[in-house]
Protein backbone atom coordinates (compact mmCIF):
# COMPACT_ATOMS: atom_id res chain seq x y z
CA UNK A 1 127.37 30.22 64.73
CA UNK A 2 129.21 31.83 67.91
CA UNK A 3 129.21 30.18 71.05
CA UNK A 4 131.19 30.37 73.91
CA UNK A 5 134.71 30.41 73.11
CA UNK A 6 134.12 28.75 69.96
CA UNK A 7 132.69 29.53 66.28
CA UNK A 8 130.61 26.72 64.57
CA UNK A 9 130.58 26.22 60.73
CA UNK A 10 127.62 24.47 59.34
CA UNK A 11 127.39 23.69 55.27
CA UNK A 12 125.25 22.30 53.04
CA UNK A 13 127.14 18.95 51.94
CA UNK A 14 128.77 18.39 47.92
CA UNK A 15 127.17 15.54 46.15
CA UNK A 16 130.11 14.51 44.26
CA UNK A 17 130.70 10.57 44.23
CA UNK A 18 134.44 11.10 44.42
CA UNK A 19 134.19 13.48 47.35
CA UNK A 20 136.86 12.97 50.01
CA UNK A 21 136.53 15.78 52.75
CA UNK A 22 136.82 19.82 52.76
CA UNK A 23 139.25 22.18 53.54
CA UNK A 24 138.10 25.07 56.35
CA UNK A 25 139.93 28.50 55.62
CA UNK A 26 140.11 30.90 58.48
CA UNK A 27 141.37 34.36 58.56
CA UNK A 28 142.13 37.45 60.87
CA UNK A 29 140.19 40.54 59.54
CA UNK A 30 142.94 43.64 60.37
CA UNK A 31 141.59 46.55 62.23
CA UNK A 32 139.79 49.09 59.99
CA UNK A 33 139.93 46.86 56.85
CA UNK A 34 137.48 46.35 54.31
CA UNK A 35 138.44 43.83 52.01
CA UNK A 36 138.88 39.83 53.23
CA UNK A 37 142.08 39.01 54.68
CA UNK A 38 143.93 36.01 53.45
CA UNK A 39 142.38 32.74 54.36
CA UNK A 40 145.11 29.74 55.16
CA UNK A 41 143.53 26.14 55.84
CA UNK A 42 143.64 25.50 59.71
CA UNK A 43 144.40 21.89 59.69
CA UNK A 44 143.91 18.49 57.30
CA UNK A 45 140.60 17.85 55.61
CA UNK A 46 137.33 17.01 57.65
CA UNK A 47 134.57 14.64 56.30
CA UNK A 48 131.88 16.16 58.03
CA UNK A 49 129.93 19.42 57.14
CA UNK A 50 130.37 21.29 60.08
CA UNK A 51 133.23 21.91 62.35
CA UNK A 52 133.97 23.70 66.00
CA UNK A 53 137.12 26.15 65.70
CA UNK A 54 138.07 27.06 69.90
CA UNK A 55 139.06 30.50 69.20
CA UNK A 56 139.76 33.22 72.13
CA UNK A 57 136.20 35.00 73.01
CA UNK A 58 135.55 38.47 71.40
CA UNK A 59 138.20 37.64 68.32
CA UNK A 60 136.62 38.12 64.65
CA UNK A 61 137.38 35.40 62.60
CA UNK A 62 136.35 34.89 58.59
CA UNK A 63 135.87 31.38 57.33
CA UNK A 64 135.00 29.56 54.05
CA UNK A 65 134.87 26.58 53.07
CA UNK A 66 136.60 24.50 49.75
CA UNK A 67 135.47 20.74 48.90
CA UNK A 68 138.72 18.54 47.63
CA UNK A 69 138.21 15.19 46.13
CA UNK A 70 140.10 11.60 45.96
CA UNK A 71 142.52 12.94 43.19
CA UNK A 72 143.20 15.87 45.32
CA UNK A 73 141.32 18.63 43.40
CA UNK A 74 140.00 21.83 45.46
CA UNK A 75 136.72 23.19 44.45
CA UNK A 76 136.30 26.89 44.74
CA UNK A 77 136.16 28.79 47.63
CA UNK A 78 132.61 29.58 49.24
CA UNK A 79 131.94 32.73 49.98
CA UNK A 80 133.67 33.91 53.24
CA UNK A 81 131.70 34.46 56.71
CA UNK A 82 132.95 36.41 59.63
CA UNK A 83 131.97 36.04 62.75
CA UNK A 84 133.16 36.71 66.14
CA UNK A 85 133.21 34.08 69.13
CA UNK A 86 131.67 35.33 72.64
């Protein structure tokens, strides 16, 4: 969801007992290209199921999302989202 100077991720929450937070990938789609760019996580794990990333207004961003548990296994990736902040 794109706000004002920020884009808002919102996901359905995993179920597993041993859950311990997820990962949010971000990425910078380059000009003209059609294929998703590389996602890197942008900081440690968060617990809850959405997040606010403060990102400069009018930049395209593409996001997923991975779930990692207490032993420190990564689920795999959603399927990315772009959006662009306003």
């Amino acid at each position: 969801i794109s706000s004002a100077g920020a884009i808002n991720l919102i996901w359905e929450p995993n179920t597993e007992s041993d859950l311990a937070g997820y990962i949010i990938l971000r990425g910078t789609p380059h000009e003209g290209a059609t294929d998703t760019p590389e996602l890197e996580p942008i900081g440690p794990p968060v617990t809850e199921t959405r997040f606010s990333d403060a990102v400069v207004a009018g930049t395209t961003h593409v996001y997923a999302v991975q779930a990692i548990d207490r032993a420190g296994n990564v689920s795999a990736t959603s399927a990315p989202v772009t959006e662009t902040a306003r």
